[in-house]
C-alpha atoms as a PDB file:
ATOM      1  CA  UNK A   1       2.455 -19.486  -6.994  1.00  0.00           C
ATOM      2  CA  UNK A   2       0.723 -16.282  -6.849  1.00  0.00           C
ATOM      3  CA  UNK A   3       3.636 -13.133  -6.369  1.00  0.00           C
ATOM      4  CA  UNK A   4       1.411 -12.204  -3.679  1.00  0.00           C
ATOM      5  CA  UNK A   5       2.179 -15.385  -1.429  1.00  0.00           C
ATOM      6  CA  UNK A   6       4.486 -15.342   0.947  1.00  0.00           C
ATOM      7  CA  UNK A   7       7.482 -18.194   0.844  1.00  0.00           C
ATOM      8  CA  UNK A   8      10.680 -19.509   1.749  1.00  0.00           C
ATOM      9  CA  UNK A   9      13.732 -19.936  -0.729  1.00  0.00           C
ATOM     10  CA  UNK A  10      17.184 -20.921   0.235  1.00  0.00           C
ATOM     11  CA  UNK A  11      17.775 -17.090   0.633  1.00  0.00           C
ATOM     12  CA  UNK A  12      15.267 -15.275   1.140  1.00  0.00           C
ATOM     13  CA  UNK A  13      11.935 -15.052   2.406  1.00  0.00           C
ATOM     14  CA  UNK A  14       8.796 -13.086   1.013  1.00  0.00           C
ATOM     15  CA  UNK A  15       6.930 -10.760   3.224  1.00  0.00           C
ATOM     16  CA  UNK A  16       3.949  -9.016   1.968  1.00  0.00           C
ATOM     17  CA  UNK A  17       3.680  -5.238   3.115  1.00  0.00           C
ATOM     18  CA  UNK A  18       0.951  -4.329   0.882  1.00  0.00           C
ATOM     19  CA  UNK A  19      -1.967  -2.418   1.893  1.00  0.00           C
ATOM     20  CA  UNK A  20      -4.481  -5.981   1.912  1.00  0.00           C
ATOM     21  CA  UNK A  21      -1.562  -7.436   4.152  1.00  0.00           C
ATOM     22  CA  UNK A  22      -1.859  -4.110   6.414  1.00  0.00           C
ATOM     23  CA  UNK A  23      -5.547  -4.305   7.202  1.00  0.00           C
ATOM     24  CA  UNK A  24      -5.424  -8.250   8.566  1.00  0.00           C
ATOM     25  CA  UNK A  25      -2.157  -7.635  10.699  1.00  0.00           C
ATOM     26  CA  UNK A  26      -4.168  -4.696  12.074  1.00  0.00           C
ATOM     27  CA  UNK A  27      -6.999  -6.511  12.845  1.00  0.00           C
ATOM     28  CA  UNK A  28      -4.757  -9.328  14.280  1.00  0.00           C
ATOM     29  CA  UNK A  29      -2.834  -6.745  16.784  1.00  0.00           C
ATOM     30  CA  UNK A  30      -6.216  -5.579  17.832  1.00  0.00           C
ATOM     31  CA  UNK A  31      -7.277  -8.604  19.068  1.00  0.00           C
ATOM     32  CA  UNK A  32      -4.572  -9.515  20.814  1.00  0.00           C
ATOM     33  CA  UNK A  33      -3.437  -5.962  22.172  1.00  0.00           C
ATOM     34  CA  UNK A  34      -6.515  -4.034  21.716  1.00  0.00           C
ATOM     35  CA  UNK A  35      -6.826  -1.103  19.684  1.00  0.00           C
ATOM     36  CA  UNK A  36      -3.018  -0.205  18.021  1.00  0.00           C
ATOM     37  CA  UNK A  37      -3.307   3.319  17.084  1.00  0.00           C
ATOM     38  CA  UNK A  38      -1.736   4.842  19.787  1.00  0.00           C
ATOM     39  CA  UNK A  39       1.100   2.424  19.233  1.00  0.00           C
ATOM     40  CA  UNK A  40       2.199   3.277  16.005  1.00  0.00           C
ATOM     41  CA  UNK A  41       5.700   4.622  14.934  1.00  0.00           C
ATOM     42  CA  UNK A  42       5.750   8.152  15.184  1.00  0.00           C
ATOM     43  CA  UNK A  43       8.146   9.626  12.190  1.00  0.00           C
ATOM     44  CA  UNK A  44      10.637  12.147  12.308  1.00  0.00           C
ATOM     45  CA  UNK A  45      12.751  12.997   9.199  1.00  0.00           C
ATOM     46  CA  UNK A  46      11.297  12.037   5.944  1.00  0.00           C
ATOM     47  CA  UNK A  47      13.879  13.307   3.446  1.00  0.00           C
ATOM     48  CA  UNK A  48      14.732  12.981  -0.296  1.00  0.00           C
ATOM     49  CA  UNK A  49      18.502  12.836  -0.871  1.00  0.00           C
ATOM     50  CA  UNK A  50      21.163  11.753  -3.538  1.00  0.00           C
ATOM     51  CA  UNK A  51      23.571   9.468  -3.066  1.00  0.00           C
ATOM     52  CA  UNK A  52      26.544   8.144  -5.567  1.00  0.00           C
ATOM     53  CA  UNK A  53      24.361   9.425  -8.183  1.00  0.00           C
ATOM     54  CA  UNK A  54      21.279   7.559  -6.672  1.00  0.00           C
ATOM     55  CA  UNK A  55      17.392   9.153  -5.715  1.00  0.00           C
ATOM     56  CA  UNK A  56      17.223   7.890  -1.836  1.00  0.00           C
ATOM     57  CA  UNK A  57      14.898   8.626   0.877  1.00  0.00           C
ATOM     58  CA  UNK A  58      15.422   8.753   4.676  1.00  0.00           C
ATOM     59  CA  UNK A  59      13.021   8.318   6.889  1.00  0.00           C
ATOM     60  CA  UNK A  60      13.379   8.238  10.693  1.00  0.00           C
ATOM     61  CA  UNK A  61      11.081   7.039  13.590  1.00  0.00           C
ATOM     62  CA  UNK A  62      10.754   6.231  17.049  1.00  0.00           C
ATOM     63  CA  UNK A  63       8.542   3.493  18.328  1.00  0.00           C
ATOM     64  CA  UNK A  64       9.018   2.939  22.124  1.00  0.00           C
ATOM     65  CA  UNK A  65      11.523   4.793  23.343  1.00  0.00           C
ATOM     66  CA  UNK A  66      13.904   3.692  20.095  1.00  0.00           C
ATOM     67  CA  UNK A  67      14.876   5.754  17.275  1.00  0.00           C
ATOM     68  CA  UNK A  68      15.057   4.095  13.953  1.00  0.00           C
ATOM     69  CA  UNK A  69      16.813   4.961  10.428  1.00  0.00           C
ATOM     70  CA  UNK A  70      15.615   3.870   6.967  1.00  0.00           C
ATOM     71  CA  UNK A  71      17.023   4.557   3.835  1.00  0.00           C
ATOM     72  CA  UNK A  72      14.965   3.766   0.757  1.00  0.00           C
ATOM     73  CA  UNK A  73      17.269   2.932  -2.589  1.00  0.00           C
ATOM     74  CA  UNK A  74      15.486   4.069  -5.940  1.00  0.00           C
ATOM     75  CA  UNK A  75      12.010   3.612  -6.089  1.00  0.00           C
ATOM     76  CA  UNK A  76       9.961   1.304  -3.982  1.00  0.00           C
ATOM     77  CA  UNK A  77       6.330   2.209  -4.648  1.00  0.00           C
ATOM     78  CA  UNK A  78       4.281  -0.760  -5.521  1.00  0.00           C
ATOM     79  CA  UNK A  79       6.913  -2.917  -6.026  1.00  0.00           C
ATOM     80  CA  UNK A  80       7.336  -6.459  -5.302  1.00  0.00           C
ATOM     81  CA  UNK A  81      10.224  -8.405  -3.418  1.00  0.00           C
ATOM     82  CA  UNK A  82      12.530  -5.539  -2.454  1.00  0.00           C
ATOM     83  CA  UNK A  83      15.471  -6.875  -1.058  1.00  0.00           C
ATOM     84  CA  UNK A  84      15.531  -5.381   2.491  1.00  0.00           C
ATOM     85  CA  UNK A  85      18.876  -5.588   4.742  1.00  0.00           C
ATOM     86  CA  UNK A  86      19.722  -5.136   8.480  1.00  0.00           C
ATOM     87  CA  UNK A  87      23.332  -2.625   8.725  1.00  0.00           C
ATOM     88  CA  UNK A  88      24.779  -0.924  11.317  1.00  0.00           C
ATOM     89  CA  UNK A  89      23.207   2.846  12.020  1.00  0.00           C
ATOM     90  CA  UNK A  90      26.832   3.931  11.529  1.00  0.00           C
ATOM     91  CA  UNK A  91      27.665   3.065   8.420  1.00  0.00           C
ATOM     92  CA  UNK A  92      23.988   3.467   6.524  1.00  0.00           C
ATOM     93  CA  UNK A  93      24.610   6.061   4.656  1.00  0.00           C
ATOM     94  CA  UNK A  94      28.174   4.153   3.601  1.00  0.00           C
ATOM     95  CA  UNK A  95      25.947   1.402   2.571  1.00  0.00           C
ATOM     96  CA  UNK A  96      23.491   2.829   0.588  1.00  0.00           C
ATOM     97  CA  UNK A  97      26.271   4.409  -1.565  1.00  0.00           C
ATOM     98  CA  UNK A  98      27.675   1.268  -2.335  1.00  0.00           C
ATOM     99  CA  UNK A  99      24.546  -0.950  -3.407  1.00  0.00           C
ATOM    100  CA  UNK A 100      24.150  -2.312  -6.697  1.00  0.00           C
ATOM    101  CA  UNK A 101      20.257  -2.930  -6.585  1.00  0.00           C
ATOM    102  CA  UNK A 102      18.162  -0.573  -8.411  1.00  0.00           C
ATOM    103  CA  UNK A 103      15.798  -0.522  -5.586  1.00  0.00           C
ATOM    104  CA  UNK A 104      16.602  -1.796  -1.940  1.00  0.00           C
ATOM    105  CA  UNK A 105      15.509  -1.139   1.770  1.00  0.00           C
ATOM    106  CA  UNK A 106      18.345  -0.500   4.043  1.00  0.00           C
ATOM    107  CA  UNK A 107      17.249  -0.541   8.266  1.00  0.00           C
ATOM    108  CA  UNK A 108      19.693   1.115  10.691  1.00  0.00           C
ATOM    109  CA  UNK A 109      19.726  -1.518  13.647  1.00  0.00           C
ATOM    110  CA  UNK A 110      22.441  -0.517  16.106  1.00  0.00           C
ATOM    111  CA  UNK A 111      24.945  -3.658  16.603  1.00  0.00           C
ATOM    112  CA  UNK A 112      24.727  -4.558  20.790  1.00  0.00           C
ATOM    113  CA  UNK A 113      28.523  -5.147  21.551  1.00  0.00           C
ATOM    114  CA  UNK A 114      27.710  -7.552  24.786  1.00  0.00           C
ATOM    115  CA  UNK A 115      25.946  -9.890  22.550  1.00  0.00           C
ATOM    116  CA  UNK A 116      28.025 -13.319  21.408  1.00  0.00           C
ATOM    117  CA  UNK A 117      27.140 -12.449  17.519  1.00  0.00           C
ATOM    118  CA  UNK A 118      26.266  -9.011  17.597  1.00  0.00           C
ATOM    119  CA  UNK A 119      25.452  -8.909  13.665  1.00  0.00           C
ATOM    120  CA  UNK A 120      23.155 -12.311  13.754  1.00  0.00           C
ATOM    121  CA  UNK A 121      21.235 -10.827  16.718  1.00  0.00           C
ATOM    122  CA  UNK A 122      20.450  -7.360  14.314  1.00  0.00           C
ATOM    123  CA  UNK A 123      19.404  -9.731  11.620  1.00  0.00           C
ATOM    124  CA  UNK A 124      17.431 -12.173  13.796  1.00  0.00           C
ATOM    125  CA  UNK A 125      15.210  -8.762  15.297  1.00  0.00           C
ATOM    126  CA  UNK A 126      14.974  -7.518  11.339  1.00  0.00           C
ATOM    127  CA  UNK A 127      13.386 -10.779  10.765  1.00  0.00           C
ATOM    128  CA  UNK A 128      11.060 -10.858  13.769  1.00  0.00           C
ATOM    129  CA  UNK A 129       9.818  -7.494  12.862  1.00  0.00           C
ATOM    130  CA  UNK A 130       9.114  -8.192   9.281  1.00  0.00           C
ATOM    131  CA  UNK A 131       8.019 -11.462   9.770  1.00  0.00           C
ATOM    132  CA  UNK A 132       5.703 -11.030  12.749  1.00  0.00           C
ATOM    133  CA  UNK A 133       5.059  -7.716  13.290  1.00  0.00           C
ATOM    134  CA  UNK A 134       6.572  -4.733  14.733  1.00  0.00           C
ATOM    135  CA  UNK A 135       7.482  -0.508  14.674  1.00  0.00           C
ATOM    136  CA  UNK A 136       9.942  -1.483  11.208  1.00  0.00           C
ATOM    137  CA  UNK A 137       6.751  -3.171   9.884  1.00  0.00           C
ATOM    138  CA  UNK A 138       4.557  -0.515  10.295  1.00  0.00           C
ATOM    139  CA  UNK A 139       6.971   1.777   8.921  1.00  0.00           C
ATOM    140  CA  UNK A 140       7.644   0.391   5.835  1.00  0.00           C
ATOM    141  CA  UNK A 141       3.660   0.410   4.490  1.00  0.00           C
ATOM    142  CA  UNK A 142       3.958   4.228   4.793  1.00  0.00           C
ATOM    143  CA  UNK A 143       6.983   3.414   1.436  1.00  0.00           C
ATOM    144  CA  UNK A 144       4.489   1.739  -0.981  1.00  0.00           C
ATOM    145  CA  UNK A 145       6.205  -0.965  -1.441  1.00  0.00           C
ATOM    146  CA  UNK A 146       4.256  -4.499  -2.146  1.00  0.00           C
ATOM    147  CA  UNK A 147       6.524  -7.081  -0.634  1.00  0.00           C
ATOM    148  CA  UNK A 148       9.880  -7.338   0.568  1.00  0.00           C
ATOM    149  CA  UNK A 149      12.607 -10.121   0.132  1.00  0.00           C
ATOM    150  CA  UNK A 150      14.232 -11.100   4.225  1.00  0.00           C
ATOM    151  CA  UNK A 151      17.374 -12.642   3.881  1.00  0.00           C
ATOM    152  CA  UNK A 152      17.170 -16.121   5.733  1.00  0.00           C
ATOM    153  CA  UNK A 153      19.735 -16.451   8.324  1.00  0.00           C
ATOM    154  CA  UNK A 154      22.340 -19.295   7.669  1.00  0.00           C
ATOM    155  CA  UNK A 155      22.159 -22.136  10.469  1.00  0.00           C
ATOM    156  CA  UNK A 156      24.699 -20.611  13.414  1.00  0.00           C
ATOM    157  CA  UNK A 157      27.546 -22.987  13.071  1.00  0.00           C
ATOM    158  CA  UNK A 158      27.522 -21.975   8.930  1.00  0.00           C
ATOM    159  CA  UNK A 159      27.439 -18.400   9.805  1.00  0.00           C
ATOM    160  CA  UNK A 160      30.437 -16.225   8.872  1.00  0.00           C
END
C-alpha cells in the first residue's frame, strides 16, 4: 500500500492533509458550495512556545462564529501519520506537556456537558472534520504535515 493511501486499522485511520489532497477537497467544496474562499478559517495566534522541554506551536482560529486551539508537538512538516487527538480546551496545554510522541497534533474541542458522552461526541466531530472536511481540516494544511493518524472510536457499548 502506497503511505499516501488512506486506510483503516483497528486504531487508527489515515487521513491525507497534503497539499495534492488540498487541491481535490477544494475543488470538491466548490462544487457543492460554490467558491470556498471566503469560508476559510481565519487565524489568530500563531505562536512558538516550549513546553516540558518540548518545541510546540499554537495556533488559534475561528471558523463560524467558533474559536479553535491547536497545539503542534515537535515538528510536523512533511511528515506522515501524525497521531492527532481531540482534548478538552482546558487542559491543552496540560496535555501537550505530558505526551510521549515526538511529534503529535493536539485540537482543543470544548466538552458539551448536556450531551450523554460528552468526550465521544468531541471525538466523533474531530473525526467528521478530518475525515470529511471542515475549519480543523483546513487548518491543519497551513502545518505541513502529510497525513495524520484519527483514532477510530471504539463501538459505544466498548467505550470507557
Amino acid at each position: 500500500m502506497d503511505a499516501t493511501d488512506e486506510f483503516f486499522s483497528w486504531t487508527s485511520r489515515r487521513t491525507v492533509i497534503g497539499a495534492g489532497h488540498r487541491a481535490s477537497t477544494a475543488s470538491r467544496l466548490r462544487q457543492v458550495h460554490g467558491d470556498v474562499a471566503g469560508d476559510l478559517p481565519q487565524r489568530g495566534l500563531d505562536i512558538r512556545l516550549v513546553l516540558a522541554g518540548r518545541h510546540c506551536r499554537l495556533i488559534t482560529f475561528t471558523h463560524g462564529g467558533n474559536d479553535y486551539v491547536v497545539v503542534i508537538i515537535g515538528s510536523v512538516r512533511g511528515r506522515r501519520d501524525v497521531p492527532i487527538r481531540a482534548v478538552d480546551e482546558e487542559s491543552l496545554l496540560v496535555d501537550a506537556s505530558r505526551s510521549t510522541s515526538s511529534a503529535e497534533i493536539l485540537i482543543g474541542i470544548p466538552i458539551d456537558p448536556r450531551t450523554a458522552n460528552p468526550v465521544r461526541c468531541r471525538e466523533r466531530m474531530l473525526a467528521s472534520q478530518l475525515c470529511q472536511g471542515g475549519p480543523i481540516r483546513q487548518m491543519l494544511s497551513v502545518t505541513g504535515v502529510h497525513s495524520v493518524l484519527v483514532p477510530v472510536l471504539a463501538p459505544a457499548n466498548h467505550a470507557a
